[in-house]
C-alpha atoms as a PDB file:
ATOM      1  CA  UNK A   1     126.162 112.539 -13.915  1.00  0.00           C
ATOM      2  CA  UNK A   2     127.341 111.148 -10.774  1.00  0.00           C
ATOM      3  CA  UNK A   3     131.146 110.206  -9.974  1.00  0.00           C
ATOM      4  CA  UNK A   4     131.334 106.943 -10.795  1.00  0.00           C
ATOM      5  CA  UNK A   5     129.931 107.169 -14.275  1.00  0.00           C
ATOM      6  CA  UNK A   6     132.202 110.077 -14.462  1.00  0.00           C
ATOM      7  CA  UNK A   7     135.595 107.968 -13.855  1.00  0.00           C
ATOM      8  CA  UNK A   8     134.121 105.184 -15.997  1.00  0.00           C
ATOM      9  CA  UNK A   9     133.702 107.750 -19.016  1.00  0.00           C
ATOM     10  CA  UNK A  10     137.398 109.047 -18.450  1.00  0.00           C
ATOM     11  CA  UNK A  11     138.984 105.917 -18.126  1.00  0.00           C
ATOM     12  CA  UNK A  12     139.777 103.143 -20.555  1.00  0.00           C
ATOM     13  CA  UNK A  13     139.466 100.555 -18.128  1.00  0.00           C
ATOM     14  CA  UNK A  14     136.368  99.742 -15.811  1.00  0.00           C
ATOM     15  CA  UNK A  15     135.774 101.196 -12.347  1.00  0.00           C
ATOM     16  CA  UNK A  16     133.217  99.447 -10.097  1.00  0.00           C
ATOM     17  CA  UNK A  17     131.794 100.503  -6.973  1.00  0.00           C
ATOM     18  CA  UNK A  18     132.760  98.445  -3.332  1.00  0.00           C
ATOM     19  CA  UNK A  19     129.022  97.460  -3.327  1.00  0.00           C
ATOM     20  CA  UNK A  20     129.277  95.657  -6.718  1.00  0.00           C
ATOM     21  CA  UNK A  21     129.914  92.034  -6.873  1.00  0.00           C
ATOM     22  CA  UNK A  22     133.591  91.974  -8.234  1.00  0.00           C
ATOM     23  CA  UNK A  23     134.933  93.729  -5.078  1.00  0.00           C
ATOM     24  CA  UNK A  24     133.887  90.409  -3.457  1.00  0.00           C
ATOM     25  CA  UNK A  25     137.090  88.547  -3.795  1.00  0.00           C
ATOM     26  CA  UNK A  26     138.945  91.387  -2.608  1.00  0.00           C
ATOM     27  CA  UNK A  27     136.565  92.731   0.464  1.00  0.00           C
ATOM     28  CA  UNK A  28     133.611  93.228   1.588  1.00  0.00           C
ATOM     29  CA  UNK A  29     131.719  97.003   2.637  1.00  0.00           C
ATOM     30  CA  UNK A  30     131.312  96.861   6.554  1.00  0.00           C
ATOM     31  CA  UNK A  31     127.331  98.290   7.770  1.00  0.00           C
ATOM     32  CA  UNK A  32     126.868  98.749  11.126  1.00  0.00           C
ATOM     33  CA  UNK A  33     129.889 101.347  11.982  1.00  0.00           C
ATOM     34  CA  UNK A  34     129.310 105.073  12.813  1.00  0.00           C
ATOM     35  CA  UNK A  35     131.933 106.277  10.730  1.00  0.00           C
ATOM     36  CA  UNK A  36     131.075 110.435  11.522  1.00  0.00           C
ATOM     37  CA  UNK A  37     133.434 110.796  14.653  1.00  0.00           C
ATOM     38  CA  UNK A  38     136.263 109.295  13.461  1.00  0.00           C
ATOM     39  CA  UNK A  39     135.608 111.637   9.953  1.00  0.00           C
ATOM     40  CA  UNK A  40     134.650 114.255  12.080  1.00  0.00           C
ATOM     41  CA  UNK A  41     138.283 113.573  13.708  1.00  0.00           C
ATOM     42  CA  UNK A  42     140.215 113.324  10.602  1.00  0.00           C
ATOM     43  CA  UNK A  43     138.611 116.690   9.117  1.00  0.00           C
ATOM     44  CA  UNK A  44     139.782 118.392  12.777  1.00  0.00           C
ATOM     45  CA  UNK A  45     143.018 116.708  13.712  1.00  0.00           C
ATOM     46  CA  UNK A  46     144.639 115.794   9.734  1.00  0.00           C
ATOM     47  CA  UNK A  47     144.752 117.664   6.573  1.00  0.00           C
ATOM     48  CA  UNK A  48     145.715 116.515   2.904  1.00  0.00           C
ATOM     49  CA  UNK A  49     149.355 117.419   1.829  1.00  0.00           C
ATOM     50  CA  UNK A  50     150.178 119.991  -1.308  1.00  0.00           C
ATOM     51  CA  UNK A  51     151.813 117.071  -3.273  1.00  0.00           C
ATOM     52  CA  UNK A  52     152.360 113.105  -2.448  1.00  0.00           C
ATOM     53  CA  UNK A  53     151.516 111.132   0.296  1.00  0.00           C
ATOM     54  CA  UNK A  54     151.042 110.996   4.376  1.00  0.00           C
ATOM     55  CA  UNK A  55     150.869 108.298   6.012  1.00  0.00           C
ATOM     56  CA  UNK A  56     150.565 107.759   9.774  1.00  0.00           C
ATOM     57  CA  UNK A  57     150.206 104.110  11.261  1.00  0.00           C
ATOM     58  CA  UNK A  58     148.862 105.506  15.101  1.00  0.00           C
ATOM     59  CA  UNK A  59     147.302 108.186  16.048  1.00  0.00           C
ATOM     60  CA  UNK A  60     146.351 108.343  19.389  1.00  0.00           C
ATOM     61  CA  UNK A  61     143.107 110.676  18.781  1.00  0.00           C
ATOM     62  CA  UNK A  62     141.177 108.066  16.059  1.00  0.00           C
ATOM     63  CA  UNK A  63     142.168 105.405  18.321  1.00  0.00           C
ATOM     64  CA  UNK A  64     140.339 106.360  21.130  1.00  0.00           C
ATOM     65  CA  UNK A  65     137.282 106.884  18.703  1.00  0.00           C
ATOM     66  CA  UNK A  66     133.941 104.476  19.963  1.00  0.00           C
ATOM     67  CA  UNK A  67     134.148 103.054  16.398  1.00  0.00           C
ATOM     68  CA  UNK A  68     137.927 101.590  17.050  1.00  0.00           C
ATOM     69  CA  UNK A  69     136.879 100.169  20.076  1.00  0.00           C
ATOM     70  CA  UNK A  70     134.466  98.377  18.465  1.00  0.00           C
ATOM     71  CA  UNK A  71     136.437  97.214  15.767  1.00  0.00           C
ATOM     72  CA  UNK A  72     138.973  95.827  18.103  1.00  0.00           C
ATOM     73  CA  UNK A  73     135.835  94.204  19.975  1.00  0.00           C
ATOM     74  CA  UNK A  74     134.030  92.624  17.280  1.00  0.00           C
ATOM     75  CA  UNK A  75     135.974  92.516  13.618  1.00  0.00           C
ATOM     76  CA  UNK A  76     139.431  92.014  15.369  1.00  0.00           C
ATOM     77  CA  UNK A  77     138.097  89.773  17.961  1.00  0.00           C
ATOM     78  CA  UNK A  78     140.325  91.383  20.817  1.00  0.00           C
ATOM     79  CA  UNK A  79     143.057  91.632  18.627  1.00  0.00           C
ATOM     80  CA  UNK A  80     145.441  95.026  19.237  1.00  0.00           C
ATOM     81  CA  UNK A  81     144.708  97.820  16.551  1.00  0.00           C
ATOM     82  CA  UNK A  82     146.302 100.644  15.391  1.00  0.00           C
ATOM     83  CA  UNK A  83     144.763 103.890  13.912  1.00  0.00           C
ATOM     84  CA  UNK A  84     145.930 106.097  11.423  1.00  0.00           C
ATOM     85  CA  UNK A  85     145.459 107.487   8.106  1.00  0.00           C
ATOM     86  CA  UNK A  86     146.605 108.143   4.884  1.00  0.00           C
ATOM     87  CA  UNK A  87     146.322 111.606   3.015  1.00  0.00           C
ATOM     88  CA  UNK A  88     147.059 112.898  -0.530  1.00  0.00           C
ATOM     89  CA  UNK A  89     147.046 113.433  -4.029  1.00  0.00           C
ATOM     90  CA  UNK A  90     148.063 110.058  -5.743  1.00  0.00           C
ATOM     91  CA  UNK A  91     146.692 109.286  -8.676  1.00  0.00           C
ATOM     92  CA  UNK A  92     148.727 106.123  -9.929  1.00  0.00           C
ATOM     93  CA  UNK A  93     149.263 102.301  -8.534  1.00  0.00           C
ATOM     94  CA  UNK A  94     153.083 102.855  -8.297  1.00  0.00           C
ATOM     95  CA  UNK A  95     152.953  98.984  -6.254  1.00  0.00           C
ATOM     96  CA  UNK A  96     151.408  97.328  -4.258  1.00  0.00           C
ATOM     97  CA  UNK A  97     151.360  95.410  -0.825  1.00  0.00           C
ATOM     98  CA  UNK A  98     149.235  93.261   1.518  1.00  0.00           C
ATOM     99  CA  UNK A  99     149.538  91.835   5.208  1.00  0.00           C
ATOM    100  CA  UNK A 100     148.731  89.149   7.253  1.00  0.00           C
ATOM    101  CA  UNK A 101     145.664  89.733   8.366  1.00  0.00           C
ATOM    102  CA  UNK A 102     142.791  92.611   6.988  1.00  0.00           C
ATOM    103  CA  UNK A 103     142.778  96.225   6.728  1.00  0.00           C
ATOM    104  CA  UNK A 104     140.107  98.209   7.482  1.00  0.00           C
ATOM    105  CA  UNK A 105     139.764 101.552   5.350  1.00  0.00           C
ATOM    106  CA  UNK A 106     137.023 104.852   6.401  1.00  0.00           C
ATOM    107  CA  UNK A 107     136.487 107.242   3.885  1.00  0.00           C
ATOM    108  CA  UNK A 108     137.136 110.525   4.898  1.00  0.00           C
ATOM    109  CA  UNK A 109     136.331 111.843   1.272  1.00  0.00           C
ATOM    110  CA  UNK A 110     135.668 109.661  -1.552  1.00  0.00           C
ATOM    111  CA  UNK A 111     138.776 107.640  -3.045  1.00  0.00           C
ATOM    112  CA  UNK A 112     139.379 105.076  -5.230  1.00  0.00           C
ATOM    113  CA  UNK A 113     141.460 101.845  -5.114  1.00  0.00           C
ATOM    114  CA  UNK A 114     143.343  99.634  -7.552  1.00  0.00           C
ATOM    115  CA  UNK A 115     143.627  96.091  -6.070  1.00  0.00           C
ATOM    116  CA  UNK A 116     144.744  92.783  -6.615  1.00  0.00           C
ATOM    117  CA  UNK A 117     145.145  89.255  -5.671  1.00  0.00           C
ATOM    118  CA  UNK A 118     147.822  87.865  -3.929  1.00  0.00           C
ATOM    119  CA  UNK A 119     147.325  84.466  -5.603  1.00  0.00           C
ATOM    120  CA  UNK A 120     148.190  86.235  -8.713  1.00  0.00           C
ATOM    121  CA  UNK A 121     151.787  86.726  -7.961  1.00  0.00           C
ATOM    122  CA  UNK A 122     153.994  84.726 -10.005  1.00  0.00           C
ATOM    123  CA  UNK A 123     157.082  82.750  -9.126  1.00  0.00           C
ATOM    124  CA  UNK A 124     159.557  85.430  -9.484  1.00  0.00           C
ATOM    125  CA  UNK A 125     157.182  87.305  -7.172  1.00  0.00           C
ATOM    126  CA  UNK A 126     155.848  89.954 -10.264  1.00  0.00           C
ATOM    127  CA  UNK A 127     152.524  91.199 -11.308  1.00  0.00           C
ATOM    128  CA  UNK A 128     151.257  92.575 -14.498  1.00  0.00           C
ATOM    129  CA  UNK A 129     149.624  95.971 -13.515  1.00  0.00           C
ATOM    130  CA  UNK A 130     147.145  95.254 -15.945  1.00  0.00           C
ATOM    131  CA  UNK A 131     145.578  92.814 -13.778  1.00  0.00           C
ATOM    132  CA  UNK A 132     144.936  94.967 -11.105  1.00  0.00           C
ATOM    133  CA  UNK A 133     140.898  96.028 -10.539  1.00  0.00           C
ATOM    134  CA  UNK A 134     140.200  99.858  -9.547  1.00  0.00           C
ATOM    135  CA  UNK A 135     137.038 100.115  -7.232  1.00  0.00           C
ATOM    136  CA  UNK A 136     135.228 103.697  -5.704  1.00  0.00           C
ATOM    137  CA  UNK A 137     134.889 103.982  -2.302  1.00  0.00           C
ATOM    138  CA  UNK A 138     132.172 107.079  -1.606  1.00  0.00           C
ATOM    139  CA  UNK A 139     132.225 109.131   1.789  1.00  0.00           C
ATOM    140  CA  UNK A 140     131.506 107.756   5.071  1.00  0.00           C
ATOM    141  CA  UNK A 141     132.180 103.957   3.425  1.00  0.00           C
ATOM    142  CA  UNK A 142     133.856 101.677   5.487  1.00  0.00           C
ATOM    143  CA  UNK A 143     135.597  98.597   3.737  1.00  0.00           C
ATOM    144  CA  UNK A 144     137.394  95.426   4.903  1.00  0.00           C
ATOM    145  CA  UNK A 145     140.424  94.787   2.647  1.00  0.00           C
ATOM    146  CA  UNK A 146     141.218  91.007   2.957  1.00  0.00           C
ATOM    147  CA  UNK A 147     144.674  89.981   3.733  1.00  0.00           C
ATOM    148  CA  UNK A 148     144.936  88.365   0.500  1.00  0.00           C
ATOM    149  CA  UNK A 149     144.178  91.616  -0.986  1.00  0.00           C
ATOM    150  CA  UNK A 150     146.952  93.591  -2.739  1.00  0.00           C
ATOM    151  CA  UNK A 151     146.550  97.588  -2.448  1.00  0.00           C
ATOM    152  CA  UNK A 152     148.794 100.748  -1.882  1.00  0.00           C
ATOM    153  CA  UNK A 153     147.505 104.017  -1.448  1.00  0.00           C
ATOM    154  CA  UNK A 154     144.018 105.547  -2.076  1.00  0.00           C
ATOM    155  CA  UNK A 155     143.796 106.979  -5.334  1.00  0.00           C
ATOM    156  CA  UNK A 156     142.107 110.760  -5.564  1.00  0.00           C
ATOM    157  CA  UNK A 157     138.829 111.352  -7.644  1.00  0.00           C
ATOM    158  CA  UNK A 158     139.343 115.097  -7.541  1.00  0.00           C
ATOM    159  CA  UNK A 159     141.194 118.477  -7.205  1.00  0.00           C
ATOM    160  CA  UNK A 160     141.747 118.088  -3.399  1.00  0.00           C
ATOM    161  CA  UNK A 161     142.857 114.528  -2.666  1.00  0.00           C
ATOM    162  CA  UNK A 162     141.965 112.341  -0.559  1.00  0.00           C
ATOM    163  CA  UNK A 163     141.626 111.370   3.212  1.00  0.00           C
ATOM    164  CA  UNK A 164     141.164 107.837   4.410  1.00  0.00           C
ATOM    165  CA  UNK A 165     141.280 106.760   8.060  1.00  0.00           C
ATOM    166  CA  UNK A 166     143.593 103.339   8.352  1.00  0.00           C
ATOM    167  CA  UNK A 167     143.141 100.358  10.507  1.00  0.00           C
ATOM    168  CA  UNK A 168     145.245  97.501  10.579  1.00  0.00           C
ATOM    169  CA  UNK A 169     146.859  95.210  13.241  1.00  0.00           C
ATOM    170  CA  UNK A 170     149.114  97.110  16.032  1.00  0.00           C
ATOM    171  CA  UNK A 171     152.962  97.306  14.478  1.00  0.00           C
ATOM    172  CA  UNK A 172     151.898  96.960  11.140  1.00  0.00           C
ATOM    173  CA  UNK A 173     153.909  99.211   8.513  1.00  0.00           C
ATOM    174  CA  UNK A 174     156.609 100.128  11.211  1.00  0.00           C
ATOM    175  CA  UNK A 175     160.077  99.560  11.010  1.00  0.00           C
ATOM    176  CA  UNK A 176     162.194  95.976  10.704  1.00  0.00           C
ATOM    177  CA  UNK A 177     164.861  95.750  13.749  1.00  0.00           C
ATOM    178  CA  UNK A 178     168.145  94.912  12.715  1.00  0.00           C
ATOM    179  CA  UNK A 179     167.422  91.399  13.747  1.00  0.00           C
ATOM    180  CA  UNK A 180     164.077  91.018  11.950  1.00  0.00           C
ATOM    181  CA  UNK A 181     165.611  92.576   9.155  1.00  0.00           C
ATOM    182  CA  UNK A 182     168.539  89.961   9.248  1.00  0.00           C
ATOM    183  CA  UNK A 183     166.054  87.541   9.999  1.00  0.00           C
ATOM    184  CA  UNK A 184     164.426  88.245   6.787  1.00  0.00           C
ATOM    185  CA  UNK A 185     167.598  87.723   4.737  1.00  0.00           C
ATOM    186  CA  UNK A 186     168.409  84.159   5.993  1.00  0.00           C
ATOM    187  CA  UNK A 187     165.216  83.016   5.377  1.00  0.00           C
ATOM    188  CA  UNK A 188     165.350  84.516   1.348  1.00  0.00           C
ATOM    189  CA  UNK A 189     168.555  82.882   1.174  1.00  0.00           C
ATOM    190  CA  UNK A 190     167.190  79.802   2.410  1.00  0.00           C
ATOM    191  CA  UNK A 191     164.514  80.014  -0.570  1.00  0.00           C
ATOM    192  CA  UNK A 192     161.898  81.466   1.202  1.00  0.00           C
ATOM    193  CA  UNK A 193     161.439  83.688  -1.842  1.00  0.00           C
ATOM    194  CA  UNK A 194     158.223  85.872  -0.165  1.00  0.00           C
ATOM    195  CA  UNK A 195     160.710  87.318   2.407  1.00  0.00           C
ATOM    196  CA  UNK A 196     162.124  89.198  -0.173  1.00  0.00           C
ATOM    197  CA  UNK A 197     158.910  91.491  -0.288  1.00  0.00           C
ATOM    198  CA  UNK A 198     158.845  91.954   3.386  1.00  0.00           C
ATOM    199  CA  UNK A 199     159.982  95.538   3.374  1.00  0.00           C
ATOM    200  CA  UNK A 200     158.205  96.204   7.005  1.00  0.00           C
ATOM    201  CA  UNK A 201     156.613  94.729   9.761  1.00  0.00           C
ATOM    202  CA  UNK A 202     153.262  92.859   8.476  1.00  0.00           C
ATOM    203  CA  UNK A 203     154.452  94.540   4.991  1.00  0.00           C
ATOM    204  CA  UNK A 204     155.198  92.854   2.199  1.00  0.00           C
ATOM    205  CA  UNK A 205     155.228  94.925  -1.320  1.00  0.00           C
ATOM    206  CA  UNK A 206     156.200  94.843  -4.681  1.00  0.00           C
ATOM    207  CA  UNK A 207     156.543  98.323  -6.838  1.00  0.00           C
ATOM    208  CA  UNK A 208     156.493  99.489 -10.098  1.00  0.00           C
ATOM    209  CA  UNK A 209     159.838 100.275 -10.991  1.00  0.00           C
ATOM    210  CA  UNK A 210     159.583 104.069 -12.034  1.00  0.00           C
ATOM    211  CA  UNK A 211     158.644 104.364  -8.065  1.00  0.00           C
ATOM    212  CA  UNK A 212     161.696 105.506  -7.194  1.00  0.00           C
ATOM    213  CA  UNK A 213     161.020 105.881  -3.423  1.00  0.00           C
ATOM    214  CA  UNK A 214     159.871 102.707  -2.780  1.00  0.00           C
ATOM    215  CA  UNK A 215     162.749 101.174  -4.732  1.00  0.00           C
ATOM    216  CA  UNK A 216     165.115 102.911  -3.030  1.00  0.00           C
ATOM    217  CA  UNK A 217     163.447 101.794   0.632  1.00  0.00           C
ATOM    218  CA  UNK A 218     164.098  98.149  -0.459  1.00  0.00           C
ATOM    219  CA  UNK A 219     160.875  97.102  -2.177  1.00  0.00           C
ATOM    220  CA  UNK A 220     160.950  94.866  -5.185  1.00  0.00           C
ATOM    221  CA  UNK A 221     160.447  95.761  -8.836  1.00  0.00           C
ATOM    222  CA  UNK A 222     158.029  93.466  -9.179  1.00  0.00           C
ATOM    223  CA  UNK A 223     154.967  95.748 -10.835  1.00  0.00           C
ATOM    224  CA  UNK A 224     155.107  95.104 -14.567  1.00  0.00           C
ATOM    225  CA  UNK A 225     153.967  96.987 -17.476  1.00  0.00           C
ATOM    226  CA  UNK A 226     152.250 100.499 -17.522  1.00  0.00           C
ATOM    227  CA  UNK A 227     152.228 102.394 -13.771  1.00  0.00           C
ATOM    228  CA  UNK A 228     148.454 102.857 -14.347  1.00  0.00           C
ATOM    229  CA  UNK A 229     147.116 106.459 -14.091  1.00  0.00           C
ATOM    230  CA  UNK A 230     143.108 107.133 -12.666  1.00  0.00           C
ATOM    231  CA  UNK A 231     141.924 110.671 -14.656  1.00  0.00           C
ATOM    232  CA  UNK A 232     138.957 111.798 -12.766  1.00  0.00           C
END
């Protein structure tokens, strides 16, 4: 039995693999890459945390991997990049988030993702969680996440956890200045209601609210219904 038909039979709602045709609205699986040194990198240089989450948003040793530079050559278009990662053991959506512009994902191990459109969102800026689609992402897969795509952290398929190398545009997911972060308030009070999600730079999220440490960074409460579990 392989993994995918494994989730499927453990879960009471559908998992589809990036190469089938409903991850088309939400990305598309990049060929063409040589993912192995920037794995080969993450296996070396990272390592997957006893319990929750690490992210990094730079890390000067996957950026100066042949694959980056060819990334910010040809599927950034000279744009500045960022590399880092994101290791760990979640298994739940607990929110989600999206940018301006896409995110590329690597699969250090095999992962899965929840996701969800942006157009979704309703006025008051919520979304049922039940709405969200889970997709597997196998080993060496590399993945464009569109901007209008809402995501959050890999999800793990087993024991261990999960490793994912992280591209996005440079200062994406770093702090707000005090003037950005002011900034963001005048324009929500001015009824620019999708300022209130901007919890960082190029970072806008809603979470569920029994995700207590995103709540308490800002983020709104805007994930509703069940805080959706993957068994594996």
């Amino acid at each position: 039995m392989n993994k995918l038909t494994d989730l499927n039979n453990k879960n009471n709602f559908p998992i589809y693999s990036v190469h089938d045709g409903a991850f088309r609205t939400y990305g598309r699986v990049v060929t063409g890459l040589d993912t192995s040194g920037i794995i080969s990198c993450m296996e070396r240089c990272t390592k997957i945390p006893e319990e929750g989450n690490i992210y990094v948003a730079s890390v000067p040793e996957l950026e100066e991997e042949p694959v980056v530079k060819k990334m910010y050559e040809v599927l950034y278009g000279g744009m500045s990049l960022q590399a880092g990662y994101c290791n760990g053991k979640n298994s739940n959506l607990n929110g989600l988030e999206y940018h301006k512009g896409s995110e590329i994902n690597i699969a250090v191990t095999d992962f899965a993702l929840m996701l969800g459109h942006s157009w979704d969102l309703t006025e008051d800026l919520s979304y049922v969680s039940d709405w969200a689609q889970v997709f597997y992402v196998e080993k060496g897969t590399a993945i464009e996440l569109y901007q209008t795509t809402m995501h959050l952290s890999p999800l793990k398929v087993c024991d261990e956890g999960f490793m994912a190398a992280v591209i996005l545009p440079k200062g994406t997911n770093t702090p707000l200045s005090d003037e950005e972060k002011a900034a963001r308030n005048k324009a929500y009070a001015d009824g620019l209601h999708e300022a209130g999600l901007l919890l960082q730079r190029n970072k806008w999220v809603i979470a569920h609210p029994d995700r207590e440490p995103l709540i308490k960074q800002g983020a709104h409460p805007g994930v509703l219904g069940e805080n959706r579990e993957l068994k594996y």
